[in-house]
C-alpha atoms as a PDB file:
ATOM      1  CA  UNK A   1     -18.323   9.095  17.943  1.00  0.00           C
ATOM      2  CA  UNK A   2     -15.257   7.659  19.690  1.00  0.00           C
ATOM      3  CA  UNK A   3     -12.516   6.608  17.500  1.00  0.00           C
ATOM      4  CA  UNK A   4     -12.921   3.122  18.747  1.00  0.00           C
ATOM      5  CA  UNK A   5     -16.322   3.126  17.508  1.00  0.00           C
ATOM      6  CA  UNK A   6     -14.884   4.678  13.994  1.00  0.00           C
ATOM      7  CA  UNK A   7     -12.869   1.107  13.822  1.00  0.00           C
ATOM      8  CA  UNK A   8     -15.320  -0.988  14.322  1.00  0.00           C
ATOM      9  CA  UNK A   9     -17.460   0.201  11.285  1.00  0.00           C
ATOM     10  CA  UNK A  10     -14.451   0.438   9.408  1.00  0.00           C
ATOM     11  CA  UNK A  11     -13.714  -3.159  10.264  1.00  0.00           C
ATOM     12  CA  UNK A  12     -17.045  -4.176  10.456  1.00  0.00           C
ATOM     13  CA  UNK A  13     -18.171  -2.766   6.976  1.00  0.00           C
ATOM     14  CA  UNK A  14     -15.402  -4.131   4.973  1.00  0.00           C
ATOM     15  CA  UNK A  15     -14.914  -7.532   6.763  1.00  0.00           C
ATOM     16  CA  UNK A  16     -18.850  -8.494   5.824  1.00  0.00           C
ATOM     17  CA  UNK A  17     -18.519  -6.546   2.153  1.00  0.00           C
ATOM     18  CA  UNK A  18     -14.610  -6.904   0.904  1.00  0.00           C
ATOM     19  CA  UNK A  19     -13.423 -10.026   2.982  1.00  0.00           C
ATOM     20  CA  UNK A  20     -10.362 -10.696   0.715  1.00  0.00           C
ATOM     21  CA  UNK A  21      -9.141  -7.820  -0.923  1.00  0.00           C
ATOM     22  CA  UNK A  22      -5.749  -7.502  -3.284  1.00  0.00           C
ATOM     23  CA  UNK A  23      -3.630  -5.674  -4.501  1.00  0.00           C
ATOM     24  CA  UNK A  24      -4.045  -3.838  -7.896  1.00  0.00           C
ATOM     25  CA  UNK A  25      -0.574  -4.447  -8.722  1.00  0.00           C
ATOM     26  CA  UNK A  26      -0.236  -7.606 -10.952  1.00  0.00           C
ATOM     27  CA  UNK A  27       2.693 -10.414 -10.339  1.00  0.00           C
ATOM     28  CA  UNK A  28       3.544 -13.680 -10.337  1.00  0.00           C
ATOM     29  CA  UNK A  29       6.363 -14.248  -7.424  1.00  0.00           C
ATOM     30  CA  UNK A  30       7.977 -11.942  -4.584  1.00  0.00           C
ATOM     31  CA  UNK A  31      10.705 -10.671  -7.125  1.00  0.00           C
ATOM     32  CA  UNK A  32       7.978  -9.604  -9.505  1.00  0.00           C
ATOM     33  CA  UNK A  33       6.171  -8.270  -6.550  1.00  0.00           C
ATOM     34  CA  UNK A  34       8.939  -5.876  -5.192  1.00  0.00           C
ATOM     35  CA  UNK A  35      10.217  -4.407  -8.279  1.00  0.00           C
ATOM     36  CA  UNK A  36       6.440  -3.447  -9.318  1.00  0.00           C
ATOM     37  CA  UNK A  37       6.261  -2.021  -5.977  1.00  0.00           C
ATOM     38  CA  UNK A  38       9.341   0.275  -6.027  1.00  0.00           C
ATOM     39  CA  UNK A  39       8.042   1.406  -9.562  1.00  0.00           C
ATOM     40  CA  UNK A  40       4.355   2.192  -8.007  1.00  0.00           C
ATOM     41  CA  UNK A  41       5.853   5.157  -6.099  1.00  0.00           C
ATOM     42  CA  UNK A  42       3.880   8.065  -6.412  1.00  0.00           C
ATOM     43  CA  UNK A  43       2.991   6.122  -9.600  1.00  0.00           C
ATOM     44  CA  UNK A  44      -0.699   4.415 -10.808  1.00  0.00           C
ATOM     45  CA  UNK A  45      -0.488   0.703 -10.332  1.00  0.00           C
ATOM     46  CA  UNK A  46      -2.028   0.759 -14.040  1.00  0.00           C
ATOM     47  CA  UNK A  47       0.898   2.553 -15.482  1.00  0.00           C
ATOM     48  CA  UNK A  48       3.090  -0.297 -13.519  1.00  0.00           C
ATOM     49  CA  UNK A  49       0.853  -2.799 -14.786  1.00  0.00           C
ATOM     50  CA  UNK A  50       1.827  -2.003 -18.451  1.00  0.00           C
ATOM     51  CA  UNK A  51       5.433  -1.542 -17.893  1.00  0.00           C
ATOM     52  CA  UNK A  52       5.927  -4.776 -15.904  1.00  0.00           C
ATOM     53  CA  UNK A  53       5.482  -7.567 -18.769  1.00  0.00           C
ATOM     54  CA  UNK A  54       8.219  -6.159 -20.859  1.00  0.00           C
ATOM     55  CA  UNK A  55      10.427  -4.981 -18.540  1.00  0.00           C
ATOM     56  CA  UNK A  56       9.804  -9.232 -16.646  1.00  0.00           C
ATOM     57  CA  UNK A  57      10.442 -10.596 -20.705  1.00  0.00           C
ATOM     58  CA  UNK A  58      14.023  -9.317 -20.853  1.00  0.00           C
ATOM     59  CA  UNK A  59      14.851  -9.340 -16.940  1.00  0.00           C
ATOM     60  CA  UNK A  60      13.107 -12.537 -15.740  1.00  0.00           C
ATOM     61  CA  UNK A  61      14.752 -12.418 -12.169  1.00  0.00           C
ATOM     62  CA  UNK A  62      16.855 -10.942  -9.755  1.00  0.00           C
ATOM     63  CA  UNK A  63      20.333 -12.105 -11.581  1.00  0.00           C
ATOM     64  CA  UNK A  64      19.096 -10.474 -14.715  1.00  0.00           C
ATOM     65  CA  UNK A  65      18.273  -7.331 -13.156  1.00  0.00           C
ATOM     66  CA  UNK A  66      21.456  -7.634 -11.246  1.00  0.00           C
ATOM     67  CA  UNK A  67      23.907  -8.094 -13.751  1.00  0.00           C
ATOM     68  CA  UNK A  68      22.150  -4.906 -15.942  1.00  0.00           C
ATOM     69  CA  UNK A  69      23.209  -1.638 -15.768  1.00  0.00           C
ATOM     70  CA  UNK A  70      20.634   1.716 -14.946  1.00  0.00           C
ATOM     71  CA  UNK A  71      21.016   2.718 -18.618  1.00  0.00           C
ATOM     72  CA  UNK A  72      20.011  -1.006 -19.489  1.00  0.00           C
ATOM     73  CA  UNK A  73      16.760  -1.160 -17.709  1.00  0.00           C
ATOM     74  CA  UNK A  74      16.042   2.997 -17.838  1.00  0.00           C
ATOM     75  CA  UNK A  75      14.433   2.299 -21.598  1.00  0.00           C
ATOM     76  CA  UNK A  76      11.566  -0.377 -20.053  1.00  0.00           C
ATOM     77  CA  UNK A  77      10.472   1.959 -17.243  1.00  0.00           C
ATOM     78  CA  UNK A  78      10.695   5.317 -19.156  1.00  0.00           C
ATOM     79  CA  UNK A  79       7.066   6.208 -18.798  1.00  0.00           C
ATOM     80  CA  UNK A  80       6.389   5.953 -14.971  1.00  0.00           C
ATOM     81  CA  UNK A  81       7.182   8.644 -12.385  1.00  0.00           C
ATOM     82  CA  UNK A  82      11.623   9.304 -11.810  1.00  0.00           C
ATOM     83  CA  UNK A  83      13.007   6.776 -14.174  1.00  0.00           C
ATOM     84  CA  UNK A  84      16.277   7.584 -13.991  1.00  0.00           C
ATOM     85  CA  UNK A  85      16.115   6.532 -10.379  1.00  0.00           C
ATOM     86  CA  UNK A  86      14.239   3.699 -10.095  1.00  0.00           C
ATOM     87  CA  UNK A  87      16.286   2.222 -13.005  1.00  0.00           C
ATOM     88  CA  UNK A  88      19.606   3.215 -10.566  1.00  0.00           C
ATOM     89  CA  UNK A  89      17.750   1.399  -7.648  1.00  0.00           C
ATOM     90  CA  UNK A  90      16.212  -1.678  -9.379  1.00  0.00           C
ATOM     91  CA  UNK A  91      19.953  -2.371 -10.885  1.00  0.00           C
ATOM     92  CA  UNK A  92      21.019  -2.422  -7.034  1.00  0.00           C
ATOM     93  CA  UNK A  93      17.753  -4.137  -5.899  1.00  0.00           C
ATOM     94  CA  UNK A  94      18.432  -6.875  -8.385  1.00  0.00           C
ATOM     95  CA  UNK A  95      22.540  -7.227  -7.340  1.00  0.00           C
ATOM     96  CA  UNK A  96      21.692  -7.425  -3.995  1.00  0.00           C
ATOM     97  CA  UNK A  97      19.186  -9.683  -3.955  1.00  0.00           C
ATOM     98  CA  UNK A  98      21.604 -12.001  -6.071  1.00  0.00           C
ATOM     99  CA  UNK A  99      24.478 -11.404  -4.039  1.00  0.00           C
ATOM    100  CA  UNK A 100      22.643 -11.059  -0.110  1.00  0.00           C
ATOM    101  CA  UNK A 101      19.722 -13.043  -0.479  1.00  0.00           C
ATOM    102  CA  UNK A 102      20.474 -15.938  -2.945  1.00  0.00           C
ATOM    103  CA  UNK A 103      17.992 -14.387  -5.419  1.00  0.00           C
ATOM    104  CA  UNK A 104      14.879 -14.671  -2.839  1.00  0.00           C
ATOM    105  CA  UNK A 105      12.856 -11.675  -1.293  1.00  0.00           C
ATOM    106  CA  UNK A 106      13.631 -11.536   2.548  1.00  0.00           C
ATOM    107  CA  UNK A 107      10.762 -11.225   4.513  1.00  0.00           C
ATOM    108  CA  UNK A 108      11.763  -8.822   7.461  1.00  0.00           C
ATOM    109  CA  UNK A 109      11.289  -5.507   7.280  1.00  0.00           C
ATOM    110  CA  UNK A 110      14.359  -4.759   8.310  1.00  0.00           C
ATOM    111  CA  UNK A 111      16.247  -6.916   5.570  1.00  0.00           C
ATOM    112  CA  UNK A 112      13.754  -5.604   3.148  1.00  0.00           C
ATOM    113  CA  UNK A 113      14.403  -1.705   3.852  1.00  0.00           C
ATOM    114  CA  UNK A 114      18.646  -2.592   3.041  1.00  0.00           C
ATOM    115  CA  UNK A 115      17.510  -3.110  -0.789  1.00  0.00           C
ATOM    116  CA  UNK A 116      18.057   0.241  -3.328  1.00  0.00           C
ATOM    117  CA  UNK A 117      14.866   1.828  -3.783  1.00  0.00           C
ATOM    118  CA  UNK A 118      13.045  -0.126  -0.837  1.00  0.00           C
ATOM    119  CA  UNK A 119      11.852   2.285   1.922  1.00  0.00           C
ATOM    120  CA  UNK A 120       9.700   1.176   5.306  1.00  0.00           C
ATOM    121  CA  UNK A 121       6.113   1.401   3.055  1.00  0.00           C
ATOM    122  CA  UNK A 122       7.437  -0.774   0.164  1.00  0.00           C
ATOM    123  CA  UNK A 123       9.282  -3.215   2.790  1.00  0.00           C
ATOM    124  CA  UNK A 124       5.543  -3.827   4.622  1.00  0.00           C
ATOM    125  CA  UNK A 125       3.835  -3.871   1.146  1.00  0.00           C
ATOM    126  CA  UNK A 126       6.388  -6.609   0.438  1.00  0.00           C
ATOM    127  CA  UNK A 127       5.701  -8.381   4.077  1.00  0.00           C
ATOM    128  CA  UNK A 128       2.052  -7.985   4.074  1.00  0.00           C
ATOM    129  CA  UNK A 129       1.045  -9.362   0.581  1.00  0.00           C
ATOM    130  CA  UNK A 130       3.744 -12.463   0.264  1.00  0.00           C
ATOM    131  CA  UNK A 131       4.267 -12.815   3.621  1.00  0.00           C
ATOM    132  CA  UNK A 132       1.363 -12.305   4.866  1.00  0.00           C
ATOM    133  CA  UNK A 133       2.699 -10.719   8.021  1.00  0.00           C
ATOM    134  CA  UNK A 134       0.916  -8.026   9.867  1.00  0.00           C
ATOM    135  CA  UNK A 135       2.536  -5.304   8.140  1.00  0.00           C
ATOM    136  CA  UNK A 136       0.516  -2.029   7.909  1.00  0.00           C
ATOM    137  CA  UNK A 137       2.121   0.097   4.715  1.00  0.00           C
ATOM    138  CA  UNK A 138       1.225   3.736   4.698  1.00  0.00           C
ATOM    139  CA  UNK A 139       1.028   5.185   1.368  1.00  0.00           C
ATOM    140  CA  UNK A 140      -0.921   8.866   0.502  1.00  0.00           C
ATOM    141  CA  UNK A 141      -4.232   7.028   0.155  1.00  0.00           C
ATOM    142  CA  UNK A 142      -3.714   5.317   3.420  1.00  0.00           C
ATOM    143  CA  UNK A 143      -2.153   8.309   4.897  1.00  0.00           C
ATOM    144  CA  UNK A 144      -5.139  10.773   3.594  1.00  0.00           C
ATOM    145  CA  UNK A 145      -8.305   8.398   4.368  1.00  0.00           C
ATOM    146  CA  UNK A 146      -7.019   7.115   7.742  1.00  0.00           C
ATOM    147  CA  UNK A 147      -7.278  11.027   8.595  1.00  0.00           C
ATOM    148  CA  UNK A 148     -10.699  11.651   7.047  1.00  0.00           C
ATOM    149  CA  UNK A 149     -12.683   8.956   8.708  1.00  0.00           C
ATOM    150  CA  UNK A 150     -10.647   9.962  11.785  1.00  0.00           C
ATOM    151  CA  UNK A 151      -8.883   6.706  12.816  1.00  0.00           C
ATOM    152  CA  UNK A 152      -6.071   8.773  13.605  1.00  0.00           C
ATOM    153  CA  UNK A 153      -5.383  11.792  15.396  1.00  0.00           C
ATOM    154  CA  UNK A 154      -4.515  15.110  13.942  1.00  0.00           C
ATOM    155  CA  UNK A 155      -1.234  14.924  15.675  1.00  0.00           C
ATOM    156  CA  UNK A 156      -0.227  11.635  13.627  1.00  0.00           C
ATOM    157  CA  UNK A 157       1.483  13.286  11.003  1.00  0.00           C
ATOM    158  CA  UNK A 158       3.718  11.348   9.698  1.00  0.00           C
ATOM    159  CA  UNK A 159       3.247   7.988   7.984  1.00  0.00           C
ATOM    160  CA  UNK A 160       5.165   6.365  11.022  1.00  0.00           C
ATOM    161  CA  UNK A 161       2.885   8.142  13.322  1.00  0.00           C
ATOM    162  CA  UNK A 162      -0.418   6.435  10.966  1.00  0.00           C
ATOM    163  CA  UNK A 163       1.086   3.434  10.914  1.00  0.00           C
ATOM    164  CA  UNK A 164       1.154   3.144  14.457  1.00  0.00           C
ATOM    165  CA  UNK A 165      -2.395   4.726  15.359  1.00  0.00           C
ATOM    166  CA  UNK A 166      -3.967   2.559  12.554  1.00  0.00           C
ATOM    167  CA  UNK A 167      -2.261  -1.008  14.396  1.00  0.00           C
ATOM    168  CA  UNK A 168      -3.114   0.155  18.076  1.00  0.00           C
ATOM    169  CA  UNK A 169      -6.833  -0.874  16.916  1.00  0.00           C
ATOM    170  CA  UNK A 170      -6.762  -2.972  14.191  1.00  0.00           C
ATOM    171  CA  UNK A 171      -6.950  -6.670  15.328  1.00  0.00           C
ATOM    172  CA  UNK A 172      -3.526  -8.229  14.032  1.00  0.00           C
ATOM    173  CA  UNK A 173      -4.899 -10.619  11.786  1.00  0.00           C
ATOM    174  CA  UNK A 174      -6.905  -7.798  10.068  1.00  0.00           C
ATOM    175  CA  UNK A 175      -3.688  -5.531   9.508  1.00  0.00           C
ATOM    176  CA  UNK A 176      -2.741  -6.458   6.394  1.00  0.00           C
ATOM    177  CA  UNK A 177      -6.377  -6.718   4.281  1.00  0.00           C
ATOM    178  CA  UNK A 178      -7.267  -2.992   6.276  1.00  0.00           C
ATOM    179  CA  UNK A 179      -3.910  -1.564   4.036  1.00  0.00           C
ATOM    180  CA  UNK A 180      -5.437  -2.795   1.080  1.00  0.00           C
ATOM    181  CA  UNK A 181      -9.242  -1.789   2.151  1.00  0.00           C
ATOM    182  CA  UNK A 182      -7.794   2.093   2.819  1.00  0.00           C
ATOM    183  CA  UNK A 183      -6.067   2.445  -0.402  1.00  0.00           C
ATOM    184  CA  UNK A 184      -8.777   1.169  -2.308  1.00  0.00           C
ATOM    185  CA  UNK A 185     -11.395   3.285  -0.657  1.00  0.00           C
ATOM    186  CA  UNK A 186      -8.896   6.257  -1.103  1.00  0.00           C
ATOM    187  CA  UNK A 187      -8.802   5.452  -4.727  1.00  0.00           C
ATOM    188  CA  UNK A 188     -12.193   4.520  -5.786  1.00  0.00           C
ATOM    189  CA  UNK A 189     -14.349   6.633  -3.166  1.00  0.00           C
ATOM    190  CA  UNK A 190     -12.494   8.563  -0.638  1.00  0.00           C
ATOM    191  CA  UNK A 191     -10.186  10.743  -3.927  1.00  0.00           C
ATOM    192  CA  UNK A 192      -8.043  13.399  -2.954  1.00  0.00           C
ATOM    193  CA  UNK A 193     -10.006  16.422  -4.389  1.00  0.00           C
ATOM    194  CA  UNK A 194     -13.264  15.672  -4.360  1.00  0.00           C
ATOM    195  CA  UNK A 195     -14.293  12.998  -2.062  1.00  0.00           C
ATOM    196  CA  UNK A 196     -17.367  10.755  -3.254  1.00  0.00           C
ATOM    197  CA  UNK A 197     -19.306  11.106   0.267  1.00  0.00           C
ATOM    198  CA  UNK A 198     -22.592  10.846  -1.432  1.00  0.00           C
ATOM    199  CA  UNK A 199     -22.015   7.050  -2.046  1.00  0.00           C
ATOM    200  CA  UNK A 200     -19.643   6.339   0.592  1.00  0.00           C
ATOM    201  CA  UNK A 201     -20.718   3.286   2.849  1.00  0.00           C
ATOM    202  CA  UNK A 202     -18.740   5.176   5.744  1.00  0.00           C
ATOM    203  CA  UNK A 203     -19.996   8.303   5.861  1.00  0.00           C
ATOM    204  CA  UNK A 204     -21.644   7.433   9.302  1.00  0.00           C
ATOM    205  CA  UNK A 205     -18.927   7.224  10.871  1.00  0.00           C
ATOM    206  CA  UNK A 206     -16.799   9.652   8.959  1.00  0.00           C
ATOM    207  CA  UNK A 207     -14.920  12.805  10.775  1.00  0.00           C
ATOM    208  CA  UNK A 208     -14.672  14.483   7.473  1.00  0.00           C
ATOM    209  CA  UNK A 209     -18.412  13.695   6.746  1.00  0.00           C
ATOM    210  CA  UNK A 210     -19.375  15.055  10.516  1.00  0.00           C
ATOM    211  CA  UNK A 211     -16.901  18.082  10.003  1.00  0.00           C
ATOM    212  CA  UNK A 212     -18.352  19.211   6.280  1.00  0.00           C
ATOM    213  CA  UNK A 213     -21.834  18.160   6.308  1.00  0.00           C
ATOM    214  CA  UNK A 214     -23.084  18.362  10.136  1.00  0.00           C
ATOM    215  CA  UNK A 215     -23.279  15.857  12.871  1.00  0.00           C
ATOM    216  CA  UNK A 216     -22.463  12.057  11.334  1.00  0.00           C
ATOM    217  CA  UNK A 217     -25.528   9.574  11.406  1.00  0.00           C
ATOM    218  CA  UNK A 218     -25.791   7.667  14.669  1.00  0.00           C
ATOM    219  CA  UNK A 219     -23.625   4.699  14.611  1.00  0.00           C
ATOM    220  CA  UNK A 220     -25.458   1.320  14.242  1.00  0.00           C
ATOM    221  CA  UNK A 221     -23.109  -1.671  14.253  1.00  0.00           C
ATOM    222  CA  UNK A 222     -23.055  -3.961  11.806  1.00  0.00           C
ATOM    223  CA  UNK A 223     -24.850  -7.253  12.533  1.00  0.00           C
ATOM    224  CA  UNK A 224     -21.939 -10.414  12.863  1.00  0.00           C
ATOM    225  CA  UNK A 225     -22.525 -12.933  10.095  1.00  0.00           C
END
């Protein structure tokens, strides 16, 4: 199967069954958004999802975040993945939004990627969900099922490398619902150790699939709505 044809049952499969999909992480405006996002890092959204209220009831926006210190904030984050630096980079992220930005998320990538703790996945999170824009974030789930299904070559091995393979055939107004459909997939079918193929609606069209348990099933489009 080409990888052209791997797309369009990617695309096809989760336009008709998962038209809107959204983000597990739970917020209210961009600045909620971004600081849950630099906490998700190699983090569950679930964990961030219990940290977040708390941590929102004592630093309600940027200028409270801003005008706290790392050993301030380190006791609301204590139970997700590196707290000592997160709490270091959302003190920064909050004093530079204030100070920069006027207390408002910047929408650009490359503004985005000048705040502490905010590398080029969490700036395209950021861009994608408020913004909207076609921003296509590469996290391990993306990064791990983008290679299984084979929508990317073997030779894209870096998340830069996905990124652009994954936006070469995804239509532009599809980028940013295809992050979310990858990492979910990766999560709830596609898992790191022991893939789900058995009830995976891709396995037609899956490299992995072909590779472990002979040839893939022939590829039959799915009929437009």
């Amino acid at each position: 199967m080409t990888r052209a044809n791997r797309f369009r049952y990617f695309l096809d499969y989760f336009t008709t069954n998962f038209p809107e999909p959204k983000t597990e992480l739970e917020y209210g405006n961009p600045y909620e958004l971004i600081v849950a996002v630099v906490l998700s890092a190699q983090c569950t959204d679930k964990r961030v999802n219990l940290v977040m209220p708390p941590l929102l009831a004592q630093f309600p926006t940027a200028a409270h975040l801003g005008a706290a210190s790392a050993e301030e904030i380190f006791p609301f984050i204590r139970s997700v993945s590196y707290p000592n630096n997160k709490a270091k980079h959302l003190a920064g992220l909050g004093r530079m939004l204030t100070e920069d930005f006027a207390g408002e998320v910047p929408s650009q990538i490359d503004e985005l990627q000048r705040l502490p703790g905010v590398g080029r996945k969490t700036a395209n999170v950021v861009a994608s969900v408020i913004y909207n824009l076609p921003a296509m974030a590469v996290d391990t789930h993306v990064f791990r099922v983008s290679h299984r299904l084979g929508l990317v070559p073997k030779t894209a091995t870096t998340p830069l490398a996905v990124e652009k393979a994954l936006v070469r055939y995804i239509p532009e107004e599809l980028i940013n619902k295809a992050h979310h459909w990858l990492i979910l997939h990766g999560r709830y079918i596609c898992v790191a150790r022991s893939p789900k193929c058995s009830i995976c609606p891709l396995a037609s069209s899956c490299a992995y699939f072909e590779k472990h348990f002979g040839k893939a099933l022939a590829y039959v489009p799915i009929p437009e709505a």
